[in-house]
N, C-alpha and C. Protein backbone atom coordinates (compact mmCIF):
# COMPACT_ATOMS: atom_id res chain seq x y z
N UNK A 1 38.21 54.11 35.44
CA UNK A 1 38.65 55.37 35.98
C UNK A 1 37.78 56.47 35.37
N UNK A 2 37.82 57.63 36.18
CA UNK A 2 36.74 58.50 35.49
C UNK A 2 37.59 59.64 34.79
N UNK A 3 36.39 60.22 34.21
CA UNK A 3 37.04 61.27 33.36
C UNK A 3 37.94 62.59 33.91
N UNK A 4 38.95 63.04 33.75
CA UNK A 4 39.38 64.28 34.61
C UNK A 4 39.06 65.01 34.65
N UNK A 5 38.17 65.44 33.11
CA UNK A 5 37.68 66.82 33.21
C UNK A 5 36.33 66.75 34.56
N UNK A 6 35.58 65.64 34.44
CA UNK A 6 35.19 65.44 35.66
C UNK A 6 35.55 65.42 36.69
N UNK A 7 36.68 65.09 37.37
CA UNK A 7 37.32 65.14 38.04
C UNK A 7 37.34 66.37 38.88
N UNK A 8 37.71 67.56 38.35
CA UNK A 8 38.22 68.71 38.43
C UNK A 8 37.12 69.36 38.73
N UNK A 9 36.09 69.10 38.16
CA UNK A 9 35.17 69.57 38.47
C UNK A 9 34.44 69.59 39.57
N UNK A 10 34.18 68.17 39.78
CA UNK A 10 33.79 67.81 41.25
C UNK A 10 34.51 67.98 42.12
N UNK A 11 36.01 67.78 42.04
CA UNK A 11 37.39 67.90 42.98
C UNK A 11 36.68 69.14 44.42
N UNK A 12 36.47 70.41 44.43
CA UNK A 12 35.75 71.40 45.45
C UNK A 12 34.78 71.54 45.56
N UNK A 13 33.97 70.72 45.72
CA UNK A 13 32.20 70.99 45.89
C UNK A 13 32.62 71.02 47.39
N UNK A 14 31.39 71.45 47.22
CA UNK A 14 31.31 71.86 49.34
C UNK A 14 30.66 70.26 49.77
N UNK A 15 31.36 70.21 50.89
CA UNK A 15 30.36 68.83 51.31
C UNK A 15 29.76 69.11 52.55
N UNK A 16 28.70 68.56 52.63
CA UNK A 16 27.61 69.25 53.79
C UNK A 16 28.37 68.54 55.23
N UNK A 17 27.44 69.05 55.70
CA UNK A 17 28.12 68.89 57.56
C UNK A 17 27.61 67.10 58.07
N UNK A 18 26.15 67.10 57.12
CA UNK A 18 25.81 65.43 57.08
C UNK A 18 26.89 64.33 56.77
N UNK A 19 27.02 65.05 55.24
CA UNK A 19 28.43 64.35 54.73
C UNK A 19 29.79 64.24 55.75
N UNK A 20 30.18 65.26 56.00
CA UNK A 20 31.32 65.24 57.60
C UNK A 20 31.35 64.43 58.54
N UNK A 21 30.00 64.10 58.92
CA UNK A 21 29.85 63.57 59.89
C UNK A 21 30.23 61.91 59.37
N UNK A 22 29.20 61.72 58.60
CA UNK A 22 29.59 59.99 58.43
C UNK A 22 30.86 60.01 58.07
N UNK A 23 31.58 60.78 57.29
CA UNK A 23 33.34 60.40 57.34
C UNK A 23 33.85 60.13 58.61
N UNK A 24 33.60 61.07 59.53
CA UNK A 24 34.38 61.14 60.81
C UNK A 24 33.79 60.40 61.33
N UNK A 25 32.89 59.41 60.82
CA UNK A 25 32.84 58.23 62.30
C UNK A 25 33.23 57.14 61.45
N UNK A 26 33.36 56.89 59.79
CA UNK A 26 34.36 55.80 59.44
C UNK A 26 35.73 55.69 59.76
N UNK A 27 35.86 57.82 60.06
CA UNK A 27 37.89 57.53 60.13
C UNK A 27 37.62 57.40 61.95
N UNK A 28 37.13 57.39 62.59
CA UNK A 28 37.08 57.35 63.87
C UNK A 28 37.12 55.61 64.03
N UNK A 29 36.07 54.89 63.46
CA UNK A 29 36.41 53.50 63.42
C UNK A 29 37.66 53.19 62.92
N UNK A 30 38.03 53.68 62.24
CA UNK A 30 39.55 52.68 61.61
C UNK A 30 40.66 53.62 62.08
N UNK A 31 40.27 54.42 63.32
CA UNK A 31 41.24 54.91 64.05
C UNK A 31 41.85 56.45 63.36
N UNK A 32 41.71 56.82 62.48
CA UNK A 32 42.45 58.19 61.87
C UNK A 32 43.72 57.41 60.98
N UNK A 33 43.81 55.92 60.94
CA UNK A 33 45.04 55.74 60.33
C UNK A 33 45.26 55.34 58.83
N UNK A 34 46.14 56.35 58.09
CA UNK A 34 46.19 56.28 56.75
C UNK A 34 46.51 54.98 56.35
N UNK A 35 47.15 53.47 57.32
CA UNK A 35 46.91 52.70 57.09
C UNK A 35 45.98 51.37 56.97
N UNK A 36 44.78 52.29 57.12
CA UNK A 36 43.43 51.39 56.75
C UNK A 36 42.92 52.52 55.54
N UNK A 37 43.51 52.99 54.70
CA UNK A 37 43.03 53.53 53.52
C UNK A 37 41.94 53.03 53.03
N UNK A 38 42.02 51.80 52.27
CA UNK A 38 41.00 50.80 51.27
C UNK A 38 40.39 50.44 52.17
N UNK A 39 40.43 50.17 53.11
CA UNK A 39 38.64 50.35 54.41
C UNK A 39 37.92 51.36 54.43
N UNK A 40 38.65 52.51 54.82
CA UNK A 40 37.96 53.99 54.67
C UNK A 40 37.56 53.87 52.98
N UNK A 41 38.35 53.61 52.28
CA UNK A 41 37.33 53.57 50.75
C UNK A 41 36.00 52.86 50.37
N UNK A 42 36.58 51.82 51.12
CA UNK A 42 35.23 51.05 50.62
C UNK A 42 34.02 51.38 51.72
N UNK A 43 34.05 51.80 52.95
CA UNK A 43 32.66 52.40 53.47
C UNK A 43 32.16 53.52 52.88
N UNK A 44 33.69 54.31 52.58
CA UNK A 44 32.83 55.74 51.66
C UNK A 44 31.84 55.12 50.54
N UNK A 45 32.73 54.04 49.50
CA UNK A 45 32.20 53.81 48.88
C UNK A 45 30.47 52.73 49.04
N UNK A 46 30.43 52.35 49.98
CA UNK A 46 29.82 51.47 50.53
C UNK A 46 27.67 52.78 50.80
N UNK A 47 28.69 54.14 51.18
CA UNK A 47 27.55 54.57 51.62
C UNK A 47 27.22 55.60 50.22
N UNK A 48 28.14 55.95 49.27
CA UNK A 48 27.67 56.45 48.01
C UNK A 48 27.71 55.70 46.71
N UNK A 49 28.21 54.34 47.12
CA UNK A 49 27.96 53.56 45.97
C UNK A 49 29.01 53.78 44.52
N UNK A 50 29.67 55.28 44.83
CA UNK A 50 31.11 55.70 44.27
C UNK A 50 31.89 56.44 44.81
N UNK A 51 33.27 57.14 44.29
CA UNK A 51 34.06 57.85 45.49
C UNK A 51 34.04 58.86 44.99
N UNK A 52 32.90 59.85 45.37
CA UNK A 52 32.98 61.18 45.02
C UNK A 52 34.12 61.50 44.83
N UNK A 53 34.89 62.46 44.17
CA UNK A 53 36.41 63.48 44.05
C UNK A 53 35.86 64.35 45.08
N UNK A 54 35.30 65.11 45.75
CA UNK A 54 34.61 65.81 46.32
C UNK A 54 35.26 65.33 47.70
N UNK A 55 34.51 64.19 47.81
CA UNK A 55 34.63 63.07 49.20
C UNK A 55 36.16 63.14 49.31
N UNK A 56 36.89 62.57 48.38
CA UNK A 56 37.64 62.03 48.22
C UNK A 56 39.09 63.42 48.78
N UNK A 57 38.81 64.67 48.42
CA UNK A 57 39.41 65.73 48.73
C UNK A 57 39.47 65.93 50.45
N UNK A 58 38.15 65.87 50.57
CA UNK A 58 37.97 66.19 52.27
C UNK A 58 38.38 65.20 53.18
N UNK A 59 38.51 63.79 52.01
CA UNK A 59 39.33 62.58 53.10
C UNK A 59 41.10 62.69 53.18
N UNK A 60 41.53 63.62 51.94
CA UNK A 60 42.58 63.75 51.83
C UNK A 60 43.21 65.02 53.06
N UNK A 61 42.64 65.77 53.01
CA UNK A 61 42.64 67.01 54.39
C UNK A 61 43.10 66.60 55.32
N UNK A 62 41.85 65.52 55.88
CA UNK A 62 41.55 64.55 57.34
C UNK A 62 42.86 63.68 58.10
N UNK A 63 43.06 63.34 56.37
CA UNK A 63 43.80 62.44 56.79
C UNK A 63 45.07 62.53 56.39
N UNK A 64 45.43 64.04 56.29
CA UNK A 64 46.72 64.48 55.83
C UNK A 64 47.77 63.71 54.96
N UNK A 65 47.01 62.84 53.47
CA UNK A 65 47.52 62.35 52.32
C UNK A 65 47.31 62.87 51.23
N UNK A 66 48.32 62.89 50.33
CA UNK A 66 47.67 64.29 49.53
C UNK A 66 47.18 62.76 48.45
N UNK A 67 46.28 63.93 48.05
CA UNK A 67 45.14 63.76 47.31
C UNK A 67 44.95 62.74 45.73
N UNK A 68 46.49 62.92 45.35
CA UNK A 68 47.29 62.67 44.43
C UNK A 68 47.35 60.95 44.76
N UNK A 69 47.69 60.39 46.05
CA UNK A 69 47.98 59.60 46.44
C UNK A 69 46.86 58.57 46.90
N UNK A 70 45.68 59.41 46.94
CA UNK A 70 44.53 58.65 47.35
C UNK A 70 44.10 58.41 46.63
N UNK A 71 43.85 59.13 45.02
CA UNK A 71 43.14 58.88 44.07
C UNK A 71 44.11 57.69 43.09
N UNK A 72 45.60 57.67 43.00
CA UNK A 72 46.22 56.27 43.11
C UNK A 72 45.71 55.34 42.92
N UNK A 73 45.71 55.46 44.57
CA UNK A 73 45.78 53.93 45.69
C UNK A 73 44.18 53.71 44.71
N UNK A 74 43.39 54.52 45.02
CA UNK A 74 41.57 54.30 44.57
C UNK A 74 41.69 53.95 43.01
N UNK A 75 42.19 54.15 42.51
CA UNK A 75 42.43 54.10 40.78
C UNK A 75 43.34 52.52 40.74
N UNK A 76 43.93 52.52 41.08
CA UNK A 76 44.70 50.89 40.66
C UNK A 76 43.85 49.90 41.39
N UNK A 77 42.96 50.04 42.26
CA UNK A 77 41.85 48.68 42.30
C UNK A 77 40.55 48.97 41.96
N UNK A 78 40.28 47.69 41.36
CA UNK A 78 39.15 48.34 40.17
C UNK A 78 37.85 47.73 41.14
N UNK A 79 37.30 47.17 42.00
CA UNK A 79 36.23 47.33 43.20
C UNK A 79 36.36 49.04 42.78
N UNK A 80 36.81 49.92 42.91
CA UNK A 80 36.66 51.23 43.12
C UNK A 80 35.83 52.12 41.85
N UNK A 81 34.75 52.69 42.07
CA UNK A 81 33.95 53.14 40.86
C UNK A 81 33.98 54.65 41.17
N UNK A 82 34.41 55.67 40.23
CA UNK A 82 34.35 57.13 40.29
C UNK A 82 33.39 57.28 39.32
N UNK A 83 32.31 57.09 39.17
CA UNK A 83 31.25 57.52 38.73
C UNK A 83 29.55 56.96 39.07
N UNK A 84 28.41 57.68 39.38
CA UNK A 84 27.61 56.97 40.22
C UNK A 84 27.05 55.69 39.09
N UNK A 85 26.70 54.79 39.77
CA UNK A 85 25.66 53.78 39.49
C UNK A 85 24.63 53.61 39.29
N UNK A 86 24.13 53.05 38.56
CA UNK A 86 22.43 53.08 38.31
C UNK A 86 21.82 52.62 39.30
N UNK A 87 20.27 52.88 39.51
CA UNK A 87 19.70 52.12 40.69
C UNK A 87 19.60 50.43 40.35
N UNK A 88 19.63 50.12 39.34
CA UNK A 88 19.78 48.58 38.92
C UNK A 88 20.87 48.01 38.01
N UNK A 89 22.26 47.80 38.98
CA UNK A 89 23.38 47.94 38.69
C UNK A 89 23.72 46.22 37.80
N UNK A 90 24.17 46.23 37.06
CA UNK A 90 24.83 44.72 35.90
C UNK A 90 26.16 44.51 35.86
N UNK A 91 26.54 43.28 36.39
CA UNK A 91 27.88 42.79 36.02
C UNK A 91 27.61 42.05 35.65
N UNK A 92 28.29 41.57 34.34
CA UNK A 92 28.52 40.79 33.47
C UNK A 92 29.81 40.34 33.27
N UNK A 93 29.86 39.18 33.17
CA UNK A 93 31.77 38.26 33.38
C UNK A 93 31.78 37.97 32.32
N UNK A 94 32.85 38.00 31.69
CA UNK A 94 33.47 37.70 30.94
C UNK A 94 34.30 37.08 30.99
N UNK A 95 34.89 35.86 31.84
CA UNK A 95 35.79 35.27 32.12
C UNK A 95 35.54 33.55 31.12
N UNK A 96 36.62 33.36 31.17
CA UNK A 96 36.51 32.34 30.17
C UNK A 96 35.32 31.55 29.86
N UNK A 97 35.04 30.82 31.13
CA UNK A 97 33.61 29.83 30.79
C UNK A 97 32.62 30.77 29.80
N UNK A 98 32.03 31.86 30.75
CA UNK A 98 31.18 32.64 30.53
C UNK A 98 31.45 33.11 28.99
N UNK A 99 32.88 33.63 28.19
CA UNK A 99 33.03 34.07 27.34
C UNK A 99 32.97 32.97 25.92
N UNK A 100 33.50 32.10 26.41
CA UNK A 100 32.94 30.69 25.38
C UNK A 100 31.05 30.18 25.20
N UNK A 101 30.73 30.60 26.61
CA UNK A 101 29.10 29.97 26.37
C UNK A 101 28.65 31.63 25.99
N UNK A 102 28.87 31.92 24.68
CA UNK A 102 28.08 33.31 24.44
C UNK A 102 27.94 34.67 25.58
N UNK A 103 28.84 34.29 26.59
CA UNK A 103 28.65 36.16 27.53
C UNK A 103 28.75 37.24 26.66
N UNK A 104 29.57 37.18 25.94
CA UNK A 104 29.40 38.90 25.23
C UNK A 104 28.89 38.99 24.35
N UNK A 105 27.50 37.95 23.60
CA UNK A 105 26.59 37.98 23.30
C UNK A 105 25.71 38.83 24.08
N UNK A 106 25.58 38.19 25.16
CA UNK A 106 24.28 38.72 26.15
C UNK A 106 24.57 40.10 26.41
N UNK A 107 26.17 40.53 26.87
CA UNK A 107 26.33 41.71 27.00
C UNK A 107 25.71 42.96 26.01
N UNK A 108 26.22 42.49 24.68
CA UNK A 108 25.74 43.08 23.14
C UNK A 108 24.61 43.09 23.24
N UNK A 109 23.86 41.82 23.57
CA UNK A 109 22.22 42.35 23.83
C UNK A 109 21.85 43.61 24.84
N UNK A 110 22.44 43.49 26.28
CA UNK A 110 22.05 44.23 27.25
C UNK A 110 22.41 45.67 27.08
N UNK A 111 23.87 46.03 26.03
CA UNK A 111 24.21 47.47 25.62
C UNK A 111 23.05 47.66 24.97
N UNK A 112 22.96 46.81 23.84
CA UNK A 112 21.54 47.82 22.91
C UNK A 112 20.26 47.85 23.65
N UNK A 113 19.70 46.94 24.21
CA UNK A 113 18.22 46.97 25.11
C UNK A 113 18.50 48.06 25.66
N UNK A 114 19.72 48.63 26.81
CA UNK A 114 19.54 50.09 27.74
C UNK A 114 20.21 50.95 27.24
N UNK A 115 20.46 50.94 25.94
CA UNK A 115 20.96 52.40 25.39
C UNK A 115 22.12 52.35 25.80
N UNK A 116 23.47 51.64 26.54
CA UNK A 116 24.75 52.07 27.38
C UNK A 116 25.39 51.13 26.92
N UNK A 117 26.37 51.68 27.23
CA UNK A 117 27.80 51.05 26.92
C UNK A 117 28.55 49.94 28.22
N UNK A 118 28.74 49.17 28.37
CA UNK A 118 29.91 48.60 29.82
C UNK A 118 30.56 49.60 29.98
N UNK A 119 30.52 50.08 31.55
CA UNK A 119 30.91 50.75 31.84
C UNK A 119 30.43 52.18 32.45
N UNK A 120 29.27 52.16 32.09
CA UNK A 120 28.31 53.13 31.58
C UNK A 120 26.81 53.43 32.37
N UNK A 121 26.25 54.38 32.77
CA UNK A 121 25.10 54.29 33.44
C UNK A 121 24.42 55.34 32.40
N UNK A 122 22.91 54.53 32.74
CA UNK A 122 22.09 55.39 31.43
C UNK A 122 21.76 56.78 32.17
N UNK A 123 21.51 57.91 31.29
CA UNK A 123 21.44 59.27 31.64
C UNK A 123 19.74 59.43 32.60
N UNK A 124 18.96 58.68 33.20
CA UNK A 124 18.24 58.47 34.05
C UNK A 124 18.82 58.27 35.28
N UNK A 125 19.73 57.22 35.16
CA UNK A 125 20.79 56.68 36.77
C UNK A 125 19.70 55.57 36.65
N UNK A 126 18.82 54.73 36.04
CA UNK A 126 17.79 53.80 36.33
C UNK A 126 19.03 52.05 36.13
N UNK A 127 19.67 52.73 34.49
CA UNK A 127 20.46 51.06 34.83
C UNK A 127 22.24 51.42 34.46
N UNK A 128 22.72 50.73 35.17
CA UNK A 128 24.70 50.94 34.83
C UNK A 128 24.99 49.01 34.57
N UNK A 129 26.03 49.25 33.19
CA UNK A 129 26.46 48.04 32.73
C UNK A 129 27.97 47.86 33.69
N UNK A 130 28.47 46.70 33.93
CA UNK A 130 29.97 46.67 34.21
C UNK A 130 30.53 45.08 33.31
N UNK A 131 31.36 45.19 33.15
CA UNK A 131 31.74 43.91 32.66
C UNK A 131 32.98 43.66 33.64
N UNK A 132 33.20 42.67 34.31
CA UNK A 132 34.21 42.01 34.63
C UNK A 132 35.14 40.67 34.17
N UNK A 133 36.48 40.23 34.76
CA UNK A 133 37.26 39.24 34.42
C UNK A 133 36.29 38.03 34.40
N UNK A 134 36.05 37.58 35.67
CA UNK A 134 35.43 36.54 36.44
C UNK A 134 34.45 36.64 37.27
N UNK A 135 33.61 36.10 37.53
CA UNK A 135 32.66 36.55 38.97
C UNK A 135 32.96 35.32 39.71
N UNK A 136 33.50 34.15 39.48
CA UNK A 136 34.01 32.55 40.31
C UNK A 136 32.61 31.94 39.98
N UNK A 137 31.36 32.27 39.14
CA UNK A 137 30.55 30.74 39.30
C UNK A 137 30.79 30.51 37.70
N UNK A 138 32.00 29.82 37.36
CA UNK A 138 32.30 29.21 35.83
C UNK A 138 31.10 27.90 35.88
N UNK A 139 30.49 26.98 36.93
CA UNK A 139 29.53 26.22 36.58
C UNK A 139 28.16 26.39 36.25
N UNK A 140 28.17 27.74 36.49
CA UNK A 140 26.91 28.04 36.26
C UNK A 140 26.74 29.37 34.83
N UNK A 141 27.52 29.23 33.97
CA UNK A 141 28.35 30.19 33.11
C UNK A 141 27.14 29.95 32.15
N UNK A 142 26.75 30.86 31.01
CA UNK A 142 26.98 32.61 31.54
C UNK A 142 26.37 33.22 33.14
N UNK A 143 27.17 33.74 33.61
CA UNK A 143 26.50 34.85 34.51
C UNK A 143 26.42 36.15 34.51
N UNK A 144 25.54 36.84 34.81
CA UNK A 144 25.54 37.99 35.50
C UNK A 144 24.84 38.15 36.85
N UNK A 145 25.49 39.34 37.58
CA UNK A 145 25.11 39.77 38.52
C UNK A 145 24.36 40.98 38.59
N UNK A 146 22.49 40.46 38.71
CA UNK A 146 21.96 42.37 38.88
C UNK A 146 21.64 42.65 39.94
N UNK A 147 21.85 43.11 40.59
CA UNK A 147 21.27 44.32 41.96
C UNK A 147 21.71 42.98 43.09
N UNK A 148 22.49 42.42 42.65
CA UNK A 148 23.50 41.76 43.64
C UNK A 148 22.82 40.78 43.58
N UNK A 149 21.79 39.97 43.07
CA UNK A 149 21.50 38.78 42.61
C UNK A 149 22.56 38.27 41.61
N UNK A 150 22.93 37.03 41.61
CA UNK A 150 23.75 35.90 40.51
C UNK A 150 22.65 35.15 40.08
N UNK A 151 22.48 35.83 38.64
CA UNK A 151 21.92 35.01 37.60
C UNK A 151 22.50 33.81 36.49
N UNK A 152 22.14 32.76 36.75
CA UNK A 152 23.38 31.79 35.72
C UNK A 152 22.31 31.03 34.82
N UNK A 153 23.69 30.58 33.45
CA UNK A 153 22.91 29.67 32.76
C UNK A 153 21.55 30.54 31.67
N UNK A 154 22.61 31.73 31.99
CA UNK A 154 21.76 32.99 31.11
C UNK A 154 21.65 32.82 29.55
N UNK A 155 20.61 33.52 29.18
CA UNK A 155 19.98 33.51 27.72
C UNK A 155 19.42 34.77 27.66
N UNK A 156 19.62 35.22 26.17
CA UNK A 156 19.04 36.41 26.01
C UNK A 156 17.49 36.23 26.34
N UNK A 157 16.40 35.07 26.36
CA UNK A 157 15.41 34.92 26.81
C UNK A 157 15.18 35.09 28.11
N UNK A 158 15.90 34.61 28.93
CA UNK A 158 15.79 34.87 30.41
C UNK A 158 15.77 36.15 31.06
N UNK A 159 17.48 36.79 30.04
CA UNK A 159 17.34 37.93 30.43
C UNK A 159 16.28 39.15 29.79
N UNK A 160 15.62 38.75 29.18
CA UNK A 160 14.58 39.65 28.64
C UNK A 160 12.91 39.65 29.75
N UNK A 161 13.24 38.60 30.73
CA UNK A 161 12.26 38.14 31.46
C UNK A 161 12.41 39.45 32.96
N UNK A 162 13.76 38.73 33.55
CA UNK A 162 14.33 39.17 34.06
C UNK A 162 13.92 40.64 34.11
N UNK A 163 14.16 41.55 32.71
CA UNK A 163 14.52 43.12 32.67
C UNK A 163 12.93 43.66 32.83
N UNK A 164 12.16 42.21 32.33
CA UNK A 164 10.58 42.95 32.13
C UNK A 164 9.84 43.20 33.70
N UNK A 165 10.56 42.07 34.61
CA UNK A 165 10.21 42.54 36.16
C UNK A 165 11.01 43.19 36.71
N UNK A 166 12.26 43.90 36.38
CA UNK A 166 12.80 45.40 36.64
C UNK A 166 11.97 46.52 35.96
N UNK A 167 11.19 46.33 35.01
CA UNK A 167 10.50 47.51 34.61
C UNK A 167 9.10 47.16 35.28
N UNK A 168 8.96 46.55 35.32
CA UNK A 168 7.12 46.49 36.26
C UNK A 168 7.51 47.09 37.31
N UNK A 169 8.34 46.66 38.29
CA UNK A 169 8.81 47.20 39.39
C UNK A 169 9.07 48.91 39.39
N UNK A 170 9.83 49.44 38.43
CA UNK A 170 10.03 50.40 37.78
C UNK A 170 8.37 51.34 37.81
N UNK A 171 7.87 50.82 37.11
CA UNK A 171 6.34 51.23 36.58
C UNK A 171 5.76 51.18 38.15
N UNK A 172 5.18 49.99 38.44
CA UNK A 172 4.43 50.21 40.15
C UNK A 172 4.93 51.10 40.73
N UNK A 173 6.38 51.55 41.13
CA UNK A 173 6.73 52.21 42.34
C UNK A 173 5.78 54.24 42.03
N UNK A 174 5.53 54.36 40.26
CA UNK A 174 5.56 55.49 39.83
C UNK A 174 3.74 55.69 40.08
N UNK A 175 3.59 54.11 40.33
CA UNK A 175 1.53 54.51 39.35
C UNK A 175 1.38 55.26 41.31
C-alpha cells in the first residue's frame, strides 16, 4: 500500500483529456458497471503499470463510488501496486521451496546490488524489487520473475549474469 502522505498529494492532479479518454473506453467496455470494478483496475493498471490516486479519483466521479471504497477494494488485493515501477521490474518468491533453497539469500543480494529495498523502486525508475508468497514453479525453486521472464534454479552467479545484460542493454539504448 502506498504512503498517504502521497496519497493526498497525488489524490487532485489534473488528468489530461488523453488520460479521459482511455478511461472512458475501459468503462465503456465493461459497460459503466461498478460491478466490474477489479477489471476497470487492472486495465487502468495494465496501461500505467500502477493506480495513480489521481486516476483513481476521476474513476471514482465516473463511476459514482466514492473514492474511499475504491481505494479499499484496490488496497486489499495485492496484484494492485500504488506506486510506479521500475522499467526492469523483480519478483522474487518466497514461498516455501524457494525460501528453503536460499531465496532470501538472492533477494539480500539483489537489495544491496540496486540500492532498494522489496518493495521499492530505485530513485532512477530503472529497477523495482517485489517479493511475493509463491509464484507456482516450486520445481524449479529459487525463482524470480524479471520483466516477466521466470528465471529458475537461481544463483547469485546467474543472477549477476542476468543483471550484467540488463545493464548492456541499459548502456546500448544510451551510446
Amino acid at each position: 500500500m502506498g504512503n498517504y502522505n502521497n496519497l493526498s498529494q497525488e489524490l487532485f492532479l489534473q488528468i489530461s483529456i488523453k488520460e479521459k479518454s482511455k478511461i472512458k473506453e475501459i468503462l465503456k467496455f465493461y459497460e459503466w458497471e461498478r460491478d466490474n470494478l477489479i477489471s476497470i483496475l487492472q486495465n487502468i493498471q495494465d496501461i500505467y503499470q500502477y493506480l495513480p490516486p489521481y486516476v483513481l479519483n476521476y474513476l471514482s466521479k465516473k463511476l459514482k463510488i466514492p473514492f474511499a471504497e475504491i481505494y479499499s477494494i484496490s488496497t486489499f488485493y495485492t496484484q494492485f501496486k500504488f506506486q510506479p515501477i521500475g522499467k526492469n521490474h523483480i519478483i522474487c518468491c518466497d514461498g516455501t521451496a524457494c525460501h528453503v533453497k536460499k531465496g532470501p539469500i538472492l533477494l539480500n543480494f539483489l537489495e544491496s546490488e540496486l540500492g532498494i529495498k522489496s518493495g521499492k523502486t530505485s530513485e532512477d525508475k530503472i529497477f523495482s524489487i517485489e517479493s511475493v508468497a509463491c509464484l507456482g514453479c516450486c520445481a524449479i525453486s529459487p525463482v524470480c520473475v524479471i520483466n516477466g521472464q521466470i528465471h529458475g534454479a537461481l544463483t547469485i552467479k546467474k543472477l549477476r549474469k542476468i543483471f550484467k545484460k540488463i545493464k548492456e542493454k541499459q548502456t546500448n539504448k544510451y551510446e
